[in-house]
Protein backbone atom coordinates (compact mmCIF):
# COMPACT_ATOMS: atom_id res chain seq x y z
CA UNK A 1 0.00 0.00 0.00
CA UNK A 2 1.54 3.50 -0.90
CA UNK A 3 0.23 6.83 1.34
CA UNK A 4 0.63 9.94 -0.43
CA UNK A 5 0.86 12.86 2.29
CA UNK A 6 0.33 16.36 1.73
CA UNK A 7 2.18 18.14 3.96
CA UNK A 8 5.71 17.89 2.59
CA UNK A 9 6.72 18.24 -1.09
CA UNK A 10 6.39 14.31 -3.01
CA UNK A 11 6.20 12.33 0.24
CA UNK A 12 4.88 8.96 -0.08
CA UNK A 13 4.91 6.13 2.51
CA UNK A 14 4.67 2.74 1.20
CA UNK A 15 3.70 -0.20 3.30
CA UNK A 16 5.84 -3.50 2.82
CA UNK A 17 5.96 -7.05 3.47
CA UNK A 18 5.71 -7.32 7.39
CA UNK A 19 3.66 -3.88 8.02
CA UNK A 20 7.33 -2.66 7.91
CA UNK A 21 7.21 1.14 6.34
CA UNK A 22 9.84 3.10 3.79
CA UNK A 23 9.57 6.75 2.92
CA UNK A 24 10.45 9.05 0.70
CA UNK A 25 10.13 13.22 0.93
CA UNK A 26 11.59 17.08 -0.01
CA UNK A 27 12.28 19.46 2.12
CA UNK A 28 13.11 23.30 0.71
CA UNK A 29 14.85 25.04 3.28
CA UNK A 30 18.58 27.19 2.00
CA UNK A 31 19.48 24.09 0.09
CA UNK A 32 16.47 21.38 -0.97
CA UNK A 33 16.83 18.26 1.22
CA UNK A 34 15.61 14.57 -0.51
CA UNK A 35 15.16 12.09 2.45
CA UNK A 36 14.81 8.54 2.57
CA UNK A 37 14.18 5.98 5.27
CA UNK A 38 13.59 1.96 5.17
CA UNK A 39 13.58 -0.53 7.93
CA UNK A 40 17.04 -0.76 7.82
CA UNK A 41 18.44 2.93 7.81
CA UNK A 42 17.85 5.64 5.42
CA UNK A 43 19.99 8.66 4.05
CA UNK A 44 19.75 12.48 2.95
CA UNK A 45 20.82 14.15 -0.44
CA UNK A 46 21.31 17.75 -1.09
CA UNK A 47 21.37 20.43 -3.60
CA UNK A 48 20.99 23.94 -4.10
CA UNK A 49 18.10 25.01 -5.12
CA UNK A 50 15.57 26.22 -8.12
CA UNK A 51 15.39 30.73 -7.12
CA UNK A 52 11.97 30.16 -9.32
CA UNK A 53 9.06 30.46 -6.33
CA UNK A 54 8.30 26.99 -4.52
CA UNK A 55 10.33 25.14 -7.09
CA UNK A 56 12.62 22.13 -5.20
CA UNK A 57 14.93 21.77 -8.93
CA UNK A 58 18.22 21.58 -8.75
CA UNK A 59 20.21 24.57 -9.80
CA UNK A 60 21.80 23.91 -13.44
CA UNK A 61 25.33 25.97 -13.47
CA UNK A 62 25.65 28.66 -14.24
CA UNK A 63 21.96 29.73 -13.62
CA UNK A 64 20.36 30.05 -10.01
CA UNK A 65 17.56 28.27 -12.51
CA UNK A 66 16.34 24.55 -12.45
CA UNK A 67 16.49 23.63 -16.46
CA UNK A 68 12.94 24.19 -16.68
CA UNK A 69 12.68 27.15 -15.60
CA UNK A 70 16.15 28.32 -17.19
CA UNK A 71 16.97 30.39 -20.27
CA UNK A 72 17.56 28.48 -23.24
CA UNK A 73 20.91 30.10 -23.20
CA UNK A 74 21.13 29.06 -19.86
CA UNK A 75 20.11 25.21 -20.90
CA UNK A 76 22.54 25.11 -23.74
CA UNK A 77 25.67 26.31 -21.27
CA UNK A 78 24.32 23.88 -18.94
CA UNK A 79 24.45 21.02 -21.38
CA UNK A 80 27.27 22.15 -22.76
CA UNK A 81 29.25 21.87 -19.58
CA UNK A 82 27.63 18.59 -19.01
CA UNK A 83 27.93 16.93 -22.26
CA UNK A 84 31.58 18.24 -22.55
CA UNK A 85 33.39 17.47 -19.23
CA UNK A 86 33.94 13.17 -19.95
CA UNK A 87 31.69 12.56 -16.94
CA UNK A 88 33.36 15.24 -14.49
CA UNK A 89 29.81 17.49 -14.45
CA UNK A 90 26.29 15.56 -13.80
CA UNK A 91 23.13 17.03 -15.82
CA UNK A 92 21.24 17.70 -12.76
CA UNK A 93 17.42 17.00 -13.22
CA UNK A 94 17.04 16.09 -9.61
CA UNK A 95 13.89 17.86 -8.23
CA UNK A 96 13.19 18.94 -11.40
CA UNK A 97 9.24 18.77 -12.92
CA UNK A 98 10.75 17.99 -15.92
CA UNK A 99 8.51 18.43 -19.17
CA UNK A 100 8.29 16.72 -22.40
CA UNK A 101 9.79 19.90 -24.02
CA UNK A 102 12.70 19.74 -21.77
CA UNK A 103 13.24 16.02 -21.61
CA UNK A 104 13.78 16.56 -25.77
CA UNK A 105 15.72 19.04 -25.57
CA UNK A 106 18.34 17.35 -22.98
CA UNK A 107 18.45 14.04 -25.68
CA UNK A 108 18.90 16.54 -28.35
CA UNK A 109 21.85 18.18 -26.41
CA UNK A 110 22.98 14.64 -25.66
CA UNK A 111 23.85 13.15 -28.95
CA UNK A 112 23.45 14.17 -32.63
CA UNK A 113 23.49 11.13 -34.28
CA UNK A 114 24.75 8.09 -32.49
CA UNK A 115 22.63 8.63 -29.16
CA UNK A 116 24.91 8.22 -26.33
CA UNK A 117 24.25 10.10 -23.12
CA UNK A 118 27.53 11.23 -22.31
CA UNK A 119 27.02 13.06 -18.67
CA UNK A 120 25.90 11.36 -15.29
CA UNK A 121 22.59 11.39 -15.15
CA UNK A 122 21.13 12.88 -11.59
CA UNK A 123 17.62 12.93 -11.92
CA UNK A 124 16.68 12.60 -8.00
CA UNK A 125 13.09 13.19 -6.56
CA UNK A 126 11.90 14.26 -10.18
CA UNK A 127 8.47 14.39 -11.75
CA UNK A 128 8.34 13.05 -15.27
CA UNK A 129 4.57 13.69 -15.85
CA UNK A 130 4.48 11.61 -18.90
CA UNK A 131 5.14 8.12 -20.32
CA UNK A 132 9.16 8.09 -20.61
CA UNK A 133 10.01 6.11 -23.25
CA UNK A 134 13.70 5.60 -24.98
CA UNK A 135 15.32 3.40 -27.00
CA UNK A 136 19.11 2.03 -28.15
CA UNK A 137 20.64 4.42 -25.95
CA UNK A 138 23.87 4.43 -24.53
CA UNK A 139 24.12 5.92 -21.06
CA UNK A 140 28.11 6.07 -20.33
CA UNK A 141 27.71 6.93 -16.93
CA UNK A 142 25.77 7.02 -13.62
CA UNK A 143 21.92 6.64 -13.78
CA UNK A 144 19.96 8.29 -10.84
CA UNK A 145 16.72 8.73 -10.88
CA UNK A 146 15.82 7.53 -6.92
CA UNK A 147 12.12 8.82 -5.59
CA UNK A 148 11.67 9.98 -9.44
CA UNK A 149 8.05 10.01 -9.87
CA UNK A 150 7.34 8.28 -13.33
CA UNK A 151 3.35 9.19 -13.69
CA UNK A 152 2.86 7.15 -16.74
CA UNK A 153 5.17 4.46 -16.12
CA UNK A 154 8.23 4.30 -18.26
CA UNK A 155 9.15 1.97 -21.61
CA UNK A 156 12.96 1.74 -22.52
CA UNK A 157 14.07 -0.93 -24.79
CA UNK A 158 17.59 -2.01 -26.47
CA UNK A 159 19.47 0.65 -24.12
CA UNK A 160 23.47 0.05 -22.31
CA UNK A 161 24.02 1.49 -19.41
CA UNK A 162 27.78 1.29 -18.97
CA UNK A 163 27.53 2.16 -14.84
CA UNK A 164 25.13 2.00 -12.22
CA UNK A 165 21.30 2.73 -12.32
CA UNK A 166 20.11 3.30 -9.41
CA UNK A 167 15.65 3.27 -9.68
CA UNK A 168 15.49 3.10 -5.63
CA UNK A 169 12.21 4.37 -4.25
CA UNK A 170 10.84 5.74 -8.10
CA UNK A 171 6.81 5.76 -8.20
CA UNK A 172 5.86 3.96 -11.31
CA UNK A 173 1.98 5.71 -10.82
CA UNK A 174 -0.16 5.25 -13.39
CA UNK A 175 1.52 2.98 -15.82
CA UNK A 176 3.86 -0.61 -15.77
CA UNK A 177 7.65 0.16 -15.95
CA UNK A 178 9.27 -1.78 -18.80
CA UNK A 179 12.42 -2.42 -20.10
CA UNK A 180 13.76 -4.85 -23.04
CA UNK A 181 16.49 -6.55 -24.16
CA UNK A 182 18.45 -3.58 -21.92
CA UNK A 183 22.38 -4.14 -20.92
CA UNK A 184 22.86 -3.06 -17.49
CA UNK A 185 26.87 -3.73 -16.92
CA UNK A 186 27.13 -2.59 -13.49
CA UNK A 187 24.11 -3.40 -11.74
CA UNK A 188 20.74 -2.30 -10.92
CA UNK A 189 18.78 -0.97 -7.80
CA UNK A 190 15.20 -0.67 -7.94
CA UNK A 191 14.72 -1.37 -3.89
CA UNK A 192 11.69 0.37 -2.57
CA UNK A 193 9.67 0.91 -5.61
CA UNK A 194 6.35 0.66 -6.11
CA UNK A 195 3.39 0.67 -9.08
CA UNK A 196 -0.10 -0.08 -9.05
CA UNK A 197 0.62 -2.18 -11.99
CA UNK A 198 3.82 -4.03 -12.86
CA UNK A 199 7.54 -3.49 -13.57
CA UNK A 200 9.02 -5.53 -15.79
CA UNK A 201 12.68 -6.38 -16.70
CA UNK A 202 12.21 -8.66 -20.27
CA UNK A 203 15.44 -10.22 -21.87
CA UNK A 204 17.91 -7.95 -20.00
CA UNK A 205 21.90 -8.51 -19.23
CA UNK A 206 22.30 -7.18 -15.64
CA UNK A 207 26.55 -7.47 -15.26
CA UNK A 208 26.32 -7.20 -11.41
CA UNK A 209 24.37 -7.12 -8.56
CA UNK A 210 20.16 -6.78 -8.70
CA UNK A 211 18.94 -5.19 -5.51
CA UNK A 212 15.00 -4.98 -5.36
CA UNK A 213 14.83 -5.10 -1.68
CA UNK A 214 11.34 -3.83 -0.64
CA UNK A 215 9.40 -3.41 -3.41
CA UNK A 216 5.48 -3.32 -3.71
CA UNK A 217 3.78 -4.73 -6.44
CA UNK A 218 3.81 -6.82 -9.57
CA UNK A 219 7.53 -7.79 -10.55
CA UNK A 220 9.06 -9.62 -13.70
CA UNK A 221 12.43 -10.59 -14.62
CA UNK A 222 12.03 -12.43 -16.89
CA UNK A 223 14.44 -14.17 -19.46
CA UNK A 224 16.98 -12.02 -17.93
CA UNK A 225 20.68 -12.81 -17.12
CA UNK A 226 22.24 -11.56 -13.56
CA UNK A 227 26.03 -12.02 -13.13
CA UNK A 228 25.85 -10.93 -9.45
CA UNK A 229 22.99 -11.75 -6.54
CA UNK A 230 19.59 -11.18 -6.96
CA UNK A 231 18.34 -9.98 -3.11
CA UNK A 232 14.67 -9.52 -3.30
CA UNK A 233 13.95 -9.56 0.05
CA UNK A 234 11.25 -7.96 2.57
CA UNK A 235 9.32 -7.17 -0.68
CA UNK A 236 5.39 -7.66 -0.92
CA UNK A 237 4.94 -9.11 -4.67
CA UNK A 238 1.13 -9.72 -5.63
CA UNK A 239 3.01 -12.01 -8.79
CA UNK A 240 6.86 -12.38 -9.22
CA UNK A 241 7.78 -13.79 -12.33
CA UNK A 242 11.71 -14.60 -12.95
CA UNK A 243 10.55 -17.42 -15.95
CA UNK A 244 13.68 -18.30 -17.31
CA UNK A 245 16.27 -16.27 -15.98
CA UNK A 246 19.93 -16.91 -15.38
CA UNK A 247 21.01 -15.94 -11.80
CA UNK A 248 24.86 -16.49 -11.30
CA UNK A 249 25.29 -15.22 -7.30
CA UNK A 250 22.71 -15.81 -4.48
CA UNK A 251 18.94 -15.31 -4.58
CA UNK A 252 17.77 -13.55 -1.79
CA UNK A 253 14.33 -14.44 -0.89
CA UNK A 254 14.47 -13.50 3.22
CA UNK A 255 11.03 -12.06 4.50
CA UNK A 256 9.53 -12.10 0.87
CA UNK A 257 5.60 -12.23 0.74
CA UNK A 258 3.90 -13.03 -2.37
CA UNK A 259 0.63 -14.56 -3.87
CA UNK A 260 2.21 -16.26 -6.59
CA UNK A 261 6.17 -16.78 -7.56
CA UNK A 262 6.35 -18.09 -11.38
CA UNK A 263 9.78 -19.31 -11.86
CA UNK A 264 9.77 -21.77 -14.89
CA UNK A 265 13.23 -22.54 -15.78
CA UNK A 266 15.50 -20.71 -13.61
CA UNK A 267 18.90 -21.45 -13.30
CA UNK A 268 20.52 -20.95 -9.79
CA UNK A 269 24.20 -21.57 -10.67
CA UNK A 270 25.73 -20.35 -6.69
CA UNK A 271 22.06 -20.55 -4.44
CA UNK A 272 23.11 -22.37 -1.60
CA UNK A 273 19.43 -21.29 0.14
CA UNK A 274 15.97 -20.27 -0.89
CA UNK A 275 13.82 -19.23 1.98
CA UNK A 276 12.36 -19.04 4.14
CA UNK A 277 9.49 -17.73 2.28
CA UNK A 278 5.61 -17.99 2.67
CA UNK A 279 3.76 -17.95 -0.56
CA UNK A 280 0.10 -17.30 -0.50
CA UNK A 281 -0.87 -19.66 -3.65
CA UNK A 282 1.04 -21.44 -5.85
CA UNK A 283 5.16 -21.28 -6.20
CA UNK A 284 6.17 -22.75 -10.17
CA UNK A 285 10.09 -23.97 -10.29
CA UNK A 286 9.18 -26.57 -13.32
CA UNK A 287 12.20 -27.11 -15.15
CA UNK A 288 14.51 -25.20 -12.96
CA UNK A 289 18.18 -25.71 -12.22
CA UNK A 290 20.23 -25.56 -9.44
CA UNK A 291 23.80 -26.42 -9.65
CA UNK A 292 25.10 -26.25 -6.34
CA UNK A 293 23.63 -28.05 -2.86
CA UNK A 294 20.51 -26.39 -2.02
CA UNK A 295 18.00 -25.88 0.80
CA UNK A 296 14.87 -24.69 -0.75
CA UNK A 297 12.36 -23.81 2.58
CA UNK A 298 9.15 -22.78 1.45
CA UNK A 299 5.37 -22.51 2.56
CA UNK A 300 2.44 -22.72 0.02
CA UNK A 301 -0.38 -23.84 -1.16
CA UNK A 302 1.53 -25.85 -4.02
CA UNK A 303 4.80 -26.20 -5.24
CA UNK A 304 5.69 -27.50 -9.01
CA UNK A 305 9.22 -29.07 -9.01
CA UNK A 306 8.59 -31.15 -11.95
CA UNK A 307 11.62 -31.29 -14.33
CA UNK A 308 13.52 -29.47 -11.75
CA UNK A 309 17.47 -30.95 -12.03
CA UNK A 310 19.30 -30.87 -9.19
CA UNK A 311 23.14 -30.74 -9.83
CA UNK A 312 24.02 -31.36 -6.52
CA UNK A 313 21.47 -32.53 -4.32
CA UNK A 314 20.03 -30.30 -1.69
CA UNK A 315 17.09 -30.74 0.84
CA UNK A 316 13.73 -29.55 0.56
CA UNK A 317 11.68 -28.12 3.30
CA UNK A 318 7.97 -27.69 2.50
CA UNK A 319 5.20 -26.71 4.56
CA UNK A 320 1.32 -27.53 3.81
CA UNK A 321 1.93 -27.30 -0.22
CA UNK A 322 1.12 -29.99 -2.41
CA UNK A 323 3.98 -31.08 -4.46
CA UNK A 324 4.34 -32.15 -8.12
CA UNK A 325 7.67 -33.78 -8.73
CA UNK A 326 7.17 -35.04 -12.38
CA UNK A 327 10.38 -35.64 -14.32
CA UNK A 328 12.70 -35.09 -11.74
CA UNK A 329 16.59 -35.42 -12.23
CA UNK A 330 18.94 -35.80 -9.41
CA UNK A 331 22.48 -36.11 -9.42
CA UNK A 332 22.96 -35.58 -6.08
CA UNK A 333 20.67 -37.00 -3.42
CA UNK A 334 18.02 -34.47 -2.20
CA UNK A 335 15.88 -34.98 0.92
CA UNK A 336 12.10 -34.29 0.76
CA UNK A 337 10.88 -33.13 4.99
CA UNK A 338 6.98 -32.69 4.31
CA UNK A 339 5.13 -30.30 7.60
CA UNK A 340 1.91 -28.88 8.04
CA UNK A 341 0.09 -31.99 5.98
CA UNK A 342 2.53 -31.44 2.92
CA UNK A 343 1.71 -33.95 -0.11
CA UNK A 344 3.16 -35.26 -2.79
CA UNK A 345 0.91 -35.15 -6.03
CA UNK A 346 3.12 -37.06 -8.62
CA UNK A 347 7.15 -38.20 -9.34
CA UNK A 348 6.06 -39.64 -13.07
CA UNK A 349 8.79 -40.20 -14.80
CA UNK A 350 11.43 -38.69 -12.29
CA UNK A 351 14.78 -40.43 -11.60
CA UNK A 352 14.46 -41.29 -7.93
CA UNK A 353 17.40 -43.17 -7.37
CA UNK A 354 18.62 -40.24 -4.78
CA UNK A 355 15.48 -38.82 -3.37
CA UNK A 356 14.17 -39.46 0.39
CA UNK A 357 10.66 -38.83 1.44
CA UNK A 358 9.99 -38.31 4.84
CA UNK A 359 7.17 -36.78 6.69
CA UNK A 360 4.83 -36.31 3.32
CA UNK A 361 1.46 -37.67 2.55
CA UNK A 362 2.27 -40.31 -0.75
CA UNK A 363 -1.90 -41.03 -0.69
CA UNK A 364 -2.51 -39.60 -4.10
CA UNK A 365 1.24 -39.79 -5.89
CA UNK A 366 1.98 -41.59 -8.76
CA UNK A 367 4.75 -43.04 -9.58
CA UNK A 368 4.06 -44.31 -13.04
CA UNK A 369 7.14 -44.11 -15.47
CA UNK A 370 9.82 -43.32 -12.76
CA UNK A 371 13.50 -44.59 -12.33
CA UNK A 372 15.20 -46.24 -9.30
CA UNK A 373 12.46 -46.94 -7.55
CA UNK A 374 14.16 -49.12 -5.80
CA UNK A 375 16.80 -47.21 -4.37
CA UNK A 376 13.94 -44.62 -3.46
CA UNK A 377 13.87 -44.47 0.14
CA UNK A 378 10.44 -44.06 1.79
CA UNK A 379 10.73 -43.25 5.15
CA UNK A 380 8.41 -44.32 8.59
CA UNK A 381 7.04 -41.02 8.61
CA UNK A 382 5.52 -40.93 4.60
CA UNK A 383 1.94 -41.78 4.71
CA UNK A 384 0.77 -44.22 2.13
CA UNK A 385 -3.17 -45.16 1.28
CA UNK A 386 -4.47 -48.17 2.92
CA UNK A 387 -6.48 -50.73 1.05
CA UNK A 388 -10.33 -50.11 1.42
CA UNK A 389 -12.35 -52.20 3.51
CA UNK A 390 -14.62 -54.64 3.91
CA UNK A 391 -13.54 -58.02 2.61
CA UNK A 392 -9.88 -56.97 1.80
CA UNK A 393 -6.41 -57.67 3.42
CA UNK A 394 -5.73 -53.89 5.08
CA UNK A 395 -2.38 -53.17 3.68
CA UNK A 396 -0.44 -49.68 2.17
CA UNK A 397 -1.03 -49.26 -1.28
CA UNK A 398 -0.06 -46.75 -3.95
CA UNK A 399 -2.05 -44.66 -5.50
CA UNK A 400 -1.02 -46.22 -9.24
CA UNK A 401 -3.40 -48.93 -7.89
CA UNK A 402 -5.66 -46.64 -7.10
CA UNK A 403 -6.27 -45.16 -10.09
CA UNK A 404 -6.58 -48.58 -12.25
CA UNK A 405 -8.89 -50.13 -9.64
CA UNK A 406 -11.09 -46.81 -9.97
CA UNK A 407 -11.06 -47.44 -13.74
CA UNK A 408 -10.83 -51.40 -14.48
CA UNK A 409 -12.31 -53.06 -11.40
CA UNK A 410 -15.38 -55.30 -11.77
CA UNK A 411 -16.96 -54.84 -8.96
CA UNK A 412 -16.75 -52.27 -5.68
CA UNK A 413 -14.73 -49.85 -7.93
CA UNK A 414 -16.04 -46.71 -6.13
CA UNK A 415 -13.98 -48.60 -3.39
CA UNK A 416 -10.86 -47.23 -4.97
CA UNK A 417 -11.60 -43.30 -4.43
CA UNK A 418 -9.43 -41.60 -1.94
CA UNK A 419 -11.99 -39.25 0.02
CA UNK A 420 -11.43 -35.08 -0.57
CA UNK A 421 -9.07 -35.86 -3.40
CA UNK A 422 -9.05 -35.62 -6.74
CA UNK A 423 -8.10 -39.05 -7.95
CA UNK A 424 -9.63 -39.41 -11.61
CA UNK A 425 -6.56 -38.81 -13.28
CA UNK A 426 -7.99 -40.25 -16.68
CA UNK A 427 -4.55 -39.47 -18.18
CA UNK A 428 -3.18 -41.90 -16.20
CA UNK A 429 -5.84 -44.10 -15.99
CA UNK A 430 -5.92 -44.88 -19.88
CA UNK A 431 -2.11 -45.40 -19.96
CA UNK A 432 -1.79 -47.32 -16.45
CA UNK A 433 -1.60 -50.99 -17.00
CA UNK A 434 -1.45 -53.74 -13.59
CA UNK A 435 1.75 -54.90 -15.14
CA UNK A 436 2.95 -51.77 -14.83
CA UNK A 437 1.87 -50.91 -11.72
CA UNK A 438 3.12 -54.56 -10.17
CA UNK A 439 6.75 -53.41 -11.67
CA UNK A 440 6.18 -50.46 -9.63
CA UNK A 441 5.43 -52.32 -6.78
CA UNK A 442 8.47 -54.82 -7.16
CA UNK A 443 10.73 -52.06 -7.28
CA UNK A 444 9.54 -49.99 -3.86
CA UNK A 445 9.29 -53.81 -2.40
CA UNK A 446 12.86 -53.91 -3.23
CA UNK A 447 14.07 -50.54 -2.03
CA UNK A 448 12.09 -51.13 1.46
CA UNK A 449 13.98 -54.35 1.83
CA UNK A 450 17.24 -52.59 1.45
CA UNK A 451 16.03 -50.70 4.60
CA UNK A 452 15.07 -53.73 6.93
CA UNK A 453 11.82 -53.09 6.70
CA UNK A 454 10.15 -56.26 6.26
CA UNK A 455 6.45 -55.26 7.17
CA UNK A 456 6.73 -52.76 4.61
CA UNK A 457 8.13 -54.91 2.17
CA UNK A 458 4.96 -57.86 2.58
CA UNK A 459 2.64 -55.33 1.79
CA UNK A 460 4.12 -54.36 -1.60
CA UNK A 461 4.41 -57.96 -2.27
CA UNK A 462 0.84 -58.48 -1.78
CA UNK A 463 0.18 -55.15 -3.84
CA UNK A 464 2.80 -57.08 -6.25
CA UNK A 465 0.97 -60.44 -6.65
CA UNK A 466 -2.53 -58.34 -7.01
CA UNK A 467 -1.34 -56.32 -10.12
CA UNK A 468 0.28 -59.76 -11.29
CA UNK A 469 -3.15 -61.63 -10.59
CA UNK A 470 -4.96 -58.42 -12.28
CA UNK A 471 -2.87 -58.46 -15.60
CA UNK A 472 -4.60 -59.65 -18.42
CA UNK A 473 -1.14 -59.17 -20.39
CA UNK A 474 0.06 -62.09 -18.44
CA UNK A 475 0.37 -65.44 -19.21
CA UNK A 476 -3.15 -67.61 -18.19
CA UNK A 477 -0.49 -70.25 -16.21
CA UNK A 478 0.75 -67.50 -14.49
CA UNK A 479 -2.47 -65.74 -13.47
CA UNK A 480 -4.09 -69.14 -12.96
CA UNK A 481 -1.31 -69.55 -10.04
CA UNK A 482 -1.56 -66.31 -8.43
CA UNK A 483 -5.36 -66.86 -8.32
């Protein structure tokens, strides 16, 4: 939530993840003050000041005059000195209600033909009251444009920026913030911004670190490549999107709050740690990689793993989410610790050779199609469907059988539902045979003996024999015996 107050000059108090607050302000007093505070410190900039009445823009050398409200001789000195000094003089914008007119006349100033903005850029606590759009610049220094006020949002596509942009605080108001295929070489802040639509950063190069610490709102990166750490942390996302995106340092997730995190093939190449973070709905990692040993701790309502690879191995903490692990690859062992009534929905066609489940409700998970089975280790604490009563041996069953009783048995079949779940699964049903579903069984019979477990094992044997007796693929001698 953002409060706009009245009594100072572009104040706004925004309300982050965790009630905690950040603000921005002005102050005109004999220089013009820009403050900032967050939960973790804050910090004052100054400048002299516009002599035009209630104005807070910077004075542009040599004029006692903001830019707007300068000459045009005074402008083109001002530019001049800027444009002309190899970095040594900023442009100052800061403060600075800066109109349409003036915004082309600075880019006209800037470059003739080859469009490269050749000053640092200060452009602190201004107004741009229009949609700022640019595109195939080359900024060749500093970017500044913290507690800017962007009222239409902001579109900037194929642009370099050789150093640091800095985006802290800026008020995207009525319109999304977007940039494209943009080259940020060293680094990007946008920590404490806010919109009541959406930033987005689409197919960008970010060279260092990506701070977003704080923000409010609807935030993408996506297809983007980060050669630093991403820290996203305290930040209240209604949807953050980082769908394909290349993150080379840490991911920093701490305190994050969000209804929905869509992640679809990110690649995590030094995230030692995700969380812990408490997502409201659903949290997509579906083809994701992580390279090194990871502990991924998260809370939600459901959490899509499937084609995840796993490098290294790592251990997975989930809380009251249920789970899809479909096509998982492991080449290190990773650890599964279910809480809070945490289920697995599916590990089709995973390689399970490496993976432990422990404290995780298996009553509706199918394990049609996947690998290693048998060194899959199941332990005490996973929670298997038992057979249904009356006239049946109670044992634990899978859900495989579950789903071909529901859909081949000859008589009792509504038997086979698990209550409150969804368990039609016709996909499965029509490609599920019991010979398939016995090989299942012989292969977790297998990996339970390997743990001493020979309760365990008998009732997969049973479930074993069952499919056996059940498949019409088989030989009549062979069925005729198990009968």
């Amino acid at each position: 939530m953002i409060r706009r107050e009245d009594s100072a000059v572009r104040p706004r108090t925004l309300a982050g993840a965790g009630g905690r607050e950040a603000r921005v302000w002005i102050e005109r007093g004999s220089r013009v003050s820009f403050h900032t505070e967050r939960p973790n410190g804050g910090g004052t900039a100054y400048w002299d000041g516009c002599s035009a009445n209630n104005c807070v823009g910077a004075a542009a050398a040599p004029s006692q005059l903001c830019l707007r409200h300068a000459s045009t001789a005074e402008r083109l000195e001002h530019t001049r000195l800027a444009f002309g000094s190899s970095g040594r003089v900023p442009l100052l914008l800061s403060g600075v209600t800066i109109t349409p007119e003036l915004w082309d006349f600075v880019l006209s100033k800037a470059s003739h033909d080859d469009r490269r903005f050749t000053a640092p850029l200060h452009a602190v606590g201004a107004n741009f009251p229009f949609k700022l759009r640019l595109s195939d610049w080359t900024f060749e220094w500093s970017a500044s444009l913290t507690g800017a006020v962007l009222e239409d949002g902001c579109e900037i596509t194929g642009c370099t920026f050789t150093d640091h942009v800095d985006l802290d605080f800026v008020d995207f108001r009525n319109g999304p913030g977007y940039w494209r295929q943009c080259s940020f070489k060293r680094g990007l802040s946008v920590s404490y911004g806010h919109t009541s639509q959406h930033v987005a950063f689409v197919g960008c190069e970010i060279g260092a670190d990506l701070t977003a610490q704080g923000f409010v709102a609807d935030f993408h990166l996506d297809d983007c490549e980060v050669a630093g750490a991403c820290d996203l942390s305290g930040s209240a996302f209604t949807l953050l999107s980082l769908s394909k995106s290349r993150i080379v340092g840490d991911l920093g997730l701490a305190d994050l709050e969000a209804l929905t995190v869509r992640a679809p093939g990110i690649e995590l190449e030094s995230a030692s740690r995700l969380g812990p973070v408490r997502i409201k709905g659903a949290i997509d990692l579906s083809n994701a990689k992580f390279t090194n040993r990871i502990l991924l701790d998260v809370a939600a309502e459901k959490v899509e793993l499937s084609g995840a690879t796993f490098r290294a191995g790592g251990r997975l903490h989930i809380s009251s989410a249920e789970i899809a692990l479909d096509r998982l690859l492991l080449n290190g062992p990773v650890t599964l610790s279910g809480r809070n009534g945490a289920s697995v929905r599916s590990i089709r066609s995973a390689d399970a050779a490496k993976l432990v489940l422990g404290s995780v409700d298996l009553s509706c998970c199918i394990f049609q199609g996947s690998h290693g089975l048998d060194s899959l280790v199941l332990e005490p604490t996973a929670v298997l469907p038992r057979s249904p009563r009356p006239l049946r041996t109670r044992r634990r069953c899978i859900a495989d059988e579950y789903v071909w009783r529901r859909a081949n048995a000859r008589w009792r079949r509504s038997d086979w539902d698990l209550a409150q779940r969804d368990m039609s699964n016709a996909d499965v049903a029509v490609e599920l045979g019991a010979g398939e579903v016995a090989a299942t069984y012989r292969l977790l019979r297998r990996s339970v003996e390997s743990q001493a477990n020979e309760p365990g094992a008998a009732d997969f044997y049973y479930g074993e024999m069952e499919m056996r007796r059940l498949d019409r693929g088989a030989g009549g001698v062979e069925r005729g015996i198990l009968w």
